[in-house]
Protein backbone atom coordinates (compact mmCIF):
# COMPACT_ATOMS: atom_id res chain seq x y z
CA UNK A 1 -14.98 -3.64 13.30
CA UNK A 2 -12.29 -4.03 16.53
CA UNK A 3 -9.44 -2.35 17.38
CA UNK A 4 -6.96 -4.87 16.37
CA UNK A 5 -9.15 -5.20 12.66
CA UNK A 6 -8.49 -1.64 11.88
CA UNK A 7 -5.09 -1.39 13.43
CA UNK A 8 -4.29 -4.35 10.59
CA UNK A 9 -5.95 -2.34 8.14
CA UNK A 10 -3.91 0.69 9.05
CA UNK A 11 -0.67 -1.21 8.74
CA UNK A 12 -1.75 -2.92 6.06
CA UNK A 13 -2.47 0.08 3.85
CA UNK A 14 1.09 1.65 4.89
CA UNK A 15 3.18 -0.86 3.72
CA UNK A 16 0.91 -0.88 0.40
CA UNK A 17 2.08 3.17 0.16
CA UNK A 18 5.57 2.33 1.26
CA UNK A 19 5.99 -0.12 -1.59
CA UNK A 20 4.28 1.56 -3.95
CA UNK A 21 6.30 4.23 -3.01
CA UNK A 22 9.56 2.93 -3.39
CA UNK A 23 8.33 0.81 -7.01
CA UNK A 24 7.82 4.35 -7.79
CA UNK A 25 10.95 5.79 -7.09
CA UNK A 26 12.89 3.02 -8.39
CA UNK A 27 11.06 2.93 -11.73
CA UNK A 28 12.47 7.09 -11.99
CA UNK A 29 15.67 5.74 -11.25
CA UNK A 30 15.32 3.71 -14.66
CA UNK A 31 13.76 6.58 -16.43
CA UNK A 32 10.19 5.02 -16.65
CA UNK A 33 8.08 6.39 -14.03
CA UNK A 34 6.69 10.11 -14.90
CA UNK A 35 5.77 11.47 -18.61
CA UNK A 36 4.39 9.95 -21.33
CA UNK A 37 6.00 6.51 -21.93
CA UNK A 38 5.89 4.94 -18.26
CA UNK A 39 6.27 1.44 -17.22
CA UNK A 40 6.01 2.34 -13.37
CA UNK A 41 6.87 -1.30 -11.62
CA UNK A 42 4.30 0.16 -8.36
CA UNK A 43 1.20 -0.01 -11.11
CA UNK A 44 1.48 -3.66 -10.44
CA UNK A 45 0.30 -3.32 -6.89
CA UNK A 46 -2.70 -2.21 -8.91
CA UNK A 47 -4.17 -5.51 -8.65
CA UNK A 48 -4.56 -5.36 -5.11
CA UNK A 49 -8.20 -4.28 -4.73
CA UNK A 50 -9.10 -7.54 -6.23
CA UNK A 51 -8.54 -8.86 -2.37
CA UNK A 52 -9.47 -5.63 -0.46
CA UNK A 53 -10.91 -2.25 -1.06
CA UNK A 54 -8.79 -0.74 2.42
CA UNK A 55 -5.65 -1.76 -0.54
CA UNK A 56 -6.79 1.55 -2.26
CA UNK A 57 -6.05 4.25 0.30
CA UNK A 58 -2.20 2.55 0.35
CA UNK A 59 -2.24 2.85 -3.51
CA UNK A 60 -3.84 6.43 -3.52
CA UNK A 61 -1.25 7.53 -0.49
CA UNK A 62 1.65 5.49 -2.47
CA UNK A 63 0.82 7.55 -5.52
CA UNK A 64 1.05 11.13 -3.89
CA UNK A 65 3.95 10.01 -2.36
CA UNK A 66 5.35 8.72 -5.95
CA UNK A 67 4.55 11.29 -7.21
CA UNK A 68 6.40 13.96 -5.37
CA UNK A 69 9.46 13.75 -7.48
CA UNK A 70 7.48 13.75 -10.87
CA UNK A 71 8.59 17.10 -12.98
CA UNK A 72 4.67 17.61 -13.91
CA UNK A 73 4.49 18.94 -9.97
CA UNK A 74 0.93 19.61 -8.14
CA UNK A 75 -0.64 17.80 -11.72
CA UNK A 76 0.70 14.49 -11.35
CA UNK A 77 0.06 14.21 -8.13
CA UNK A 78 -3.47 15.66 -8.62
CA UNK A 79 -4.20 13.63 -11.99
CA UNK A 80 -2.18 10.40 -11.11
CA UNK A 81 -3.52 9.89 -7.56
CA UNK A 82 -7.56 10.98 -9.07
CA UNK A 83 -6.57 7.67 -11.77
CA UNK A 84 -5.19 5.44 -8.89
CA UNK A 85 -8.19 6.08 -6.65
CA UNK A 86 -11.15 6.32 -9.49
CA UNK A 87 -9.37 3.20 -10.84
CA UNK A 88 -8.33 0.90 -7.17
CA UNK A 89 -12.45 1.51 -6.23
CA UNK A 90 -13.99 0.52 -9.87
CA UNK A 91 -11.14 -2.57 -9.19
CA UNK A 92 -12.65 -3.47 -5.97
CA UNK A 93 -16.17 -3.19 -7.26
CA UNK A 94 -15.86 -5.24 -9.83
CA UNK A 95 -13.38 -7.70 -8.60
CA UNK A 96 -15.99 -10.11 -9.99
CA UNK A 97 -16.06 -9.88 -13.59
CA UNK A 98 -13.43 -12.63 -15.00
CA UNK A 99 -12.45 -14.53 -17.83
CA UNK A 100 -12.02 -18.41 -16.36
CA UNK A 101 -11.20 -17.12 -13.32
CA UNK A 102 -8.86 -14.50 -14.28
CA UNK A 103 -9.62 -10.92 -13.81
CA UNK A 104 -8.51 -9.35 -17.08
CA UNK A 105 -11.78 -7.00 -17.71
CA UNK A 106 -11.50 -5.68 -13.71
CA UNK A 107 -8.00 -4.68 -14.39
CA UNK A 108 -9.30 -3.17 -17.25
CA UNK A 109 -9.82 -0.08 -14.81
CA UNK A 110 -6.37 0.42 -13.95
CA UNK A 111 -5.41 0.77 -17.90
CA UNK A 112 -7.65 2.64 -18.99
CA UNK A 113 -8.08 5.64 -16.37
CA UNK A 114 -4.32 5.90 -16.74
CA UNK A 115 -4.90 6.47 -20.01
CA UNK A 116 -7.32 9.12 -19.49
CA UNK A 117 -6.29 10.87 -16.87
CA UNK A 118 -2.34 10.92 -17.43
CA UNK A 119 -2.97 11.18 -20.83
CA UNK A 120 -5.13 14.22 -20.69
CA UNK A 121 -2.49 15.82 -17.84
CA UNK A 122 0.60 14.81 -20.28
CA UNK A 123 -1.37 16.55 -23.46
CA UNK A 124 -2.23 19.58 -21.24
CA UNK A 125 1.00 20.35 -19.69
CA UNK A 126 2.80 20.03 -23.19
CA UNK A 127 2.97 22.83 -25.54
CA UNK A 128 1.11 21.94 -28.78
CA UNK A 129 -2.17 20.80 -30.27
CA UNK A 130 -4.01 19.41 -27.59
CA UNK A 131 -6.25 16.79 -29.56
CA UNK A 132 -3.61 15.05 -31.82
CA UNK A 133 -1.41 15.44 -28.72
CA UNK A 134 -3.75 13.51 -26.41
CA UNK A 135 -4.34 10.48 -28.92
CA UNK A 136 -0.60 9.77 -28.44
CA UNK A 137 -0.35 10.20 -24.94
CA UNK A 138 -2.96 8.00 -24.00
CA UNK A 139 -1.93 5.63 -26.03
CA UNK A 140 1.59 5.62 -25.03
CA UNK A 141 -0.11 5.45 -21.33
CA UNK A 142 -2.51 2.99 -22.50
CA UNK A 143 0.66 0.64 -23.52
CA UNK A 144 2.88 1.04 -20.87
CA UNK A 145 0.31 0.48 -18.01
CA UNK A 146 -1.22 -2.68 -19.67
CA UNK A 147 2.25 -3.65 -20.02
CA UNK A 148 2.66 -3.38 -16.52
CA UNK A 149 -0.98 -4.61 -15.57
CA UNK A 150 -0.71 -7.64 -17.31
CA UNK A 151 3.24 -8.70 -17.51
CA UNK A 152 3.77 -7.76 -13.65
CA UNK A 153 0.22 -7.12 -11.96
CA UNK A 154 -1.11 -10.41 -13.12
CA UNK A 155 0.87 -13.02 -12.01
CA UNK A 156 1.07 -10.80 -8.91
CA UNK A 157 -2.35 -11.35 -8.55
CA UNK A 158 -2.42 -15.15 -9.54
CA UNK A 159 1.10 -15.41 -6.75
CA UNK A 160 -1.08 -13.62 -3.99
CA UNK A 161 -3.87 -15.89 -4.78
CA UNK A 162 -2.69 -18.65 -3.65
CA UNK A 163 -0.48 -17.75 -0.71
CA UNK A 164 -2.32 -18.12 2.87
CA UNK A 165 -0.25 -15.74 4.68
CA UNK A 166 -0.43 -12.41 1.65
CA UNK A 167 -4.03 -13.11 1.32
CA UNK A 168 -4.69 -12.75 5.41
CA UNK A 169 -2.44 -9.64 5.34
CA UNK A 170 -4.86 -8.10 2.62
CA UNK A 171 -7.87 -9.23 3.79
């Protein structure tokens, strides 16, 4: 790899955090980005790891970033940014596995370790029964990010797919 490759990289992978950043930020401004019900508009840079893996230290950095004004503290940051990164590399791996072309079961990943993860933080950090607790949670996560995966990530995706200049920048 040369200079100028990983310099791209580099700046590639800043403005990935800066926008995912900002998405983050401006989803709180509307009330959906931390908690339970979330429809965070930066999840659907999630889809980005289907054209490069070096798109999953910008989403990881995004999400700490993000994730500095969330009320959960030290465990969204720690939780959140553990689901963005667990779920941008199992993205990237399987970048391959589509339905006529479409990558529905790799953005699977995305959905689900939201679910998991935030869930599991959301049911932890709230007083109450942890168990009945958690089956809500991650199903309220479970809703909002495959909302988000699917209604804004996807056509993302199918946009960056065919424009020359996005796909150089994320190569």
């Amino acid at each position: 790899m040369n200079k100028k490759t990983s310099l791209q990289r580099l700046c590639s992978g800043a403005v990935i955090a800066a926008f995912y950043t900002v998405l983050t930020y401006l989803s709180s401004a509307l009330g959906l980005a931390y908690g339970a019900i979330q429809f965070r508009l930066s999840e659907a840079l999630c889809v980005l790891p289907l054209f490069s893996g070096w798109s999953v230290v910008g989403l990881s950095v995004g999400c700490i970033l993000g994730n500095l004004a969330s009320p959960f503290g030290f465990w969204d940051i720690l939780f959140g940014t553990a689901a963005t990164l667990s779920a941008g590399i199992l993205t990237n791996k399987c970048k391959n596995l589509n339905l006529k072309g479409i990558p529905i079961l790799s953005l699977m990943f995305p959905v689900l370790f939201n679910a998991l993860l935030v869930g599991l933080e959301v049911a932890f950090l709230v007083d109450g029964e942890f168990l009945p607790l958690f089956s809500i949670t991650f199903l309220e996560v479970f809703i909002g990010e495959g909302a988000v995966i699917f209604a804004l990530g996807l056509p993302l995706y199918l946009f960056c797919k065919k424009s020359k200049h996005l796909g150089k920048f994320l190569k």
